[in-house]
N, C-alpha and C. Protein backbone atom coordinates (compact mmCIF):
# COMPACT_ATOMS: atom_id res chain seq x y z
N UNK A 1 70.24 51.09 -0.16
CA UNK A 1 71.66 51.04 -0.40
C UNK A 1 72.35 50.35 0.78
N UNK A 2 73.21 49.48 0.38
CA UNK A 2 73.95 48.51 1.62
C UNK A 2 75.39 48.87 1.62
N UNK A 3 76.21 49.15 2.79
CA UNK A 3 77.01 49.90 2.82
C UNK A 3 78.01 48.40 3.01
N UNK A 4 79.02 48.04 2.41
CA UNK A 4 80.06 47.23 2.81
C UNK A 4 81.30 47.41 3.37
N UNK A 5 81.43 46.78 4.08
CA UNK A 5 82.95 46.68 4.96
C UNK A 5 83.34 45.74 5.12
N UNK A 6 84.53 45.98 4.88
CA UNK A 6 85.76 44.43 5.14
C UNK A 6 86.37 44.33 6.08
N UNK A 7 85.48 42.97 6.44
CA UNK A 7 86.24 42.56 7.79
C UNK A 7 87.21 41.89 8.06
N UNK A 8 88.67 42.42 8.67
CA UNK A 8 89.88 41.97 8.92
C UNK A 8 89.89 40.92 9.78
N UNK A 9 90.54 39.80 8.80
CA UNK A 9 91.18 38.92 9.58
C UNK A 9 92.13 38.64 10.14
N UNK A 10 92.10 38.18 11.31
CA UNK A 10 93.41 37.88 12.19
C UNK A 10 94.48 36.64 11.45
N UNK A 11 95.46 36.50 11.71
CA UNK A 11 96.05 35.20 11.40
C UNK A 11 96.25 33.80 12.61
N UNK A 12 96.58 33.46 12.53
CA UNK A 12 96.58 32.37 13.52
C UNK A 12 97.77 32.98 14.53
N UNK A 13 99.00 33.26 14.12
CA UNK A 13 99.74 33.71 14.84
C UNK A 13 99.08 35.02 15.96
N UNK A 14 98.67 35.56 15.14
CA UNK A 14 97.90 37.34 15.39
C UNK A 14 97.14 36.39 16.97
N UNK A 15 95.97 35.49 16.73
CA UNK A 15 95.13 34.97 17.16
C UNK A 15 96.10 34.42 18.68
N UNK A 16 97.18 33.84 18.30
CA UNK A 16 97.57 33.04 19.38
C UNK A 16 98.50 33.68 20.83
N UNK A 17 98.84 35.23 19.85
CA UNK A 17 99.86 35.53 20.72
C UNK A 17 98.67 36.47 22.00
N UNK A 18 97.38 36.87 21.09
CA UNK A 18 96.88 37.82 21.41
C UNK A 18 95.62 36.52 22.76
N UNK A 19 95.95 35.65 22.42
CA UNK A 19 95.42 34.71 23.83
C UNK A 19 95.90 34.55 24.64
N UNK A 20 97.67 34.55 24.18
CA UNK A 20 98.24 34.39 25.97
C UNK A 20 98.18 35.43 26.50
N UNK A 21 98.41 36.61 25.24
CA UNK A 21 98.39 37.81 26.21
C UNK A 21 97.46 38.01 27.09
N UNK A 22 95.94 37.60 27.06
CA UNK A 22 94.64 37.28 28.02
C UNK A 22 94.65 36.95 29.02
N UNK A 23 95.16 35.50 28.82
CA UNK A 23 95.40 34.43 29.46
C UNK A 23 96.20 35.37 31.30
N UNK A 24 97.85 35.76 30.37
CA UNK A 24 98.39 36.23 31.02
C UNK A 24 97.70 37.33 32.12
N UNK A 25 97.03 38.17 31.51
CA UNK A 25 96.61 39.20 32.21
C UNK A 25 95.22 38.58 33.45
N UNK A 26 94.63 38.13 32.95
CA UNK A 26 93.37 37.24 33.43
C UNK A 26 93.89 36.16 34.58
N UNK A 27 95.16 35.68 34.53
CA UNK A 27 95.76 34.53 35.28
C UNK A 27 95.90 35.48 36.76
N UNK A 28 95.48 34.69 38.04
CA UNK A 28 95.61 35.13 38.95
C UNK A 28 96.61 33.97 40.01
N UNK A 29 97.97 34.38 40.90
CA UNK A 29 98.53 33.27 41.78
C UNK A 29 97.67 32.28 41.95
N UNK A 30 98.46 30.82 42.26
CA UNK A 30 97.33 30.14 42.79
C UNK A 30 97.36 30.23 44.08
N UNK A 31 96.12 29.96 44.66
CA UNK A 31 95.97 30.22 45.94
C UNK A 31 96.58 29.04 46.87
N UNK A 32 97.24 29.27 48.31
CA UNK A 32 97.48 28.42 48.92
C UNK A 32 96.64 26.76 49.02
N UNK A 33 95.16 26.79 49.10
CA UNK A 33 94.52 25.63 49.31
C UNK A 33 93.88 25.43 47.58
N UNK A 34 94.26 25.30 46.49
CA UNK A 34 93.89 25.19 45.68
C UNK A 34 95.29 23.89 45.19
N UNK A 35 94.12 23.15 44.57
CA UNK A 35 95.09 21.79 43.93
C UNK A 35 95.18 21.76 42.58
N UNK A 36 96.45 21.79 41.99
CA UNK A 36 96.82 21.82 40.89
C UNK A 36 98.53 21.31 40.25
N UNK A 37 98.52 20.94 38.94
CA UNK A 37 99.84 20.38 38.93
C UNK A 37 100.85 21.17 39.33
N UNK A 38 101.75 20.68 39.33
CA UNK A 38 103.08 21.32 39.76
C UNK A 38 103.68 22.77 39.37
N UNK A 39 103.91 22.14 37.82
CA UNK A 39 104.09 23.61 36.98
C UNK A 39 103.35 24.93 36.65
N UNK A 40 101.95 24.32 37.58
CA UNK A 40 100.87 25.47 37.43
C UNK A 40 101.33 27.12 38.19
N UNK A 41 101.42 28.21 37.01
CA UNK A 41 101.66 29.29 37.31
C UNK A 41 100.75 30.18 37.57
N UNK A 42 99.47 30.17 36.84
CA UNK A 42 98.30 30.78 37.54
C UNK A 42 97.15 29.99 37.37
N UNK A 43 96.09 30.75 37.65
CA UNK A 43 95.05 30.22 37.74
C UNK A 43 93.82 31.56 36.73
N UNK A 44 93.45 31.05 36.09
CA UNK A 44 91.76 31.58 35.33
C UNK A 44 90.50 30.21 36.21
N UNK A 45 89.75 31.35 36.83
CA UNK A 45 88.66 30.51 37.09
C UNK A 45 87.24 31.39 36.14
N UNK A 46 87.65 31.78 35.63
CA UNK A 46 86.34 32.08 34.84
C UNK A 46 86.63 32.98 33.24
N UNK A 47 85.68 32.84 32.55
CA UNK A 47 86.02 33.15 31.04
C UNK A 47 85.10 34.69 30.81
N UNK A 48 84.45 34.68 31.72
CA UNK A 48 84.28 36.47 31.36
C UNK A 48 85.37 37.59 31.81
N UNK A 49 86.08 37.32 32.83
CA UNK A 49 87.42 38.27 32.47
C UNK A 49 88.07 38.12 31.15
N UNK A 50 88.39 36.79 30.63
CA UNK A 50 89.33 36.91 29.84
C UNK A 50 88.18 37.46 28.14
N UNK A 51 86.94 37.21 28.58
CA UNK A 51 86.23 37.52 27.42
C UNK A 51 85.95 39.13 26.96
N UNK A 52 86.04 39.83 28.41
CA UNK A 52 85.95 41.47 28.81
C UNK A 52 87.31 42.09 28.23
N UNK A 53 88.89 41.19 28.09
CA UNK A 53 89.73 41.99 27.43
C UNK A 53 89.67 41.25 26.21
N UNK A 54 89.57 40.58 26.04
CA UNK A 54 88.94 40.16 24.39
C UNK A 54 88.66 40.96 23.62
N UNK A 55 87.56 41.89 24.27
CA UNK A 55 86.70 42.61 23.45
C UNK A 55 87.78 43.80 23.54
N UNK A 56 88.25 44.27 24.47
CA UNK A 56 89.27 45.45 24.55
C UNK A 56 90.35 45.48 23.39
N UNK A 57 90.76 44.48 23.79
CA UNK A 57 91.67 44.02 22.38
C UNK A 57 91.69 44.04 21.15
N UNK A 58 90.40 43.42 20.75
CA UNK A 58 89.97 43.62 19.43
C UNK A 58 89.28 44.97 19.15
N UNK A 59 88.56 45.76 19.81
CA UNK A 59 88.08 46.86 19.02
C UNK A 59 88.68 48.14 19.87
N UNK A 60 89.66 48.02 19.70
CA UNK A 60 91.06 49.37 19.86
C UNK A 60 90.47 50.38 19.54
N UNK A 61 89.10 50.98 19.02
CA UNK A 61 88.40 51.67 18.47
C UNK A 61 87.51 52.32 19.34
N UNK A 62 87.23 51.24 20.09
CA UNK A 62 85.79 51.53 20.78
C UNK A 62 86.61 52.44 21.76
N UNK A 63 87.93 52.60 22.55
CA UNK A 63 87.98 53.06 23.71
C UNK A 63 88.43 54.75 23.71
N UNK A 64 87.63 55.17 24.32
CA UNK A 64 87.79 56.60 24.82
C UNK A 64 88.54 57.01 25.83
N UNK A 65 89.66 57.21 25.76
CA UNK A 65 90.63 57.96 26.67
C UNK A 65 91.02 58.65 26.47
């Protein structure tokens, strides 16, 4: 017997707001000796932070508090 579940999709909007929110959180000042354009407000140097609340994000389920 195969048990089915439906898996919810996000929308694009759902998808986009829920990246800056990442983005945002994941973005760190830039540092004094670091080169970057002008308007640059932070900095992500790596995609496993932002991939670690990814997962937070999406399975609102998993967390035990």
């Amino acid at each position: 017997m195969v048990a089915s579940f439906t898996v919810r999709r996000a929308s694009r909007w759902q998808d986009s707001v829920r990246l800056l929110l990442l983005i945002d959180a994941a973005a760190k000042p830039l540092a004094e000796d670091e080169t970057a354009p002008p308007s640059t407000v932070g900095v992500v140097h790596t995609q496993v932070r932002l991939q670690k609340l990814d997962f937070w994000v999406r399975y609102r389920c998993c967390w035990n508090w």
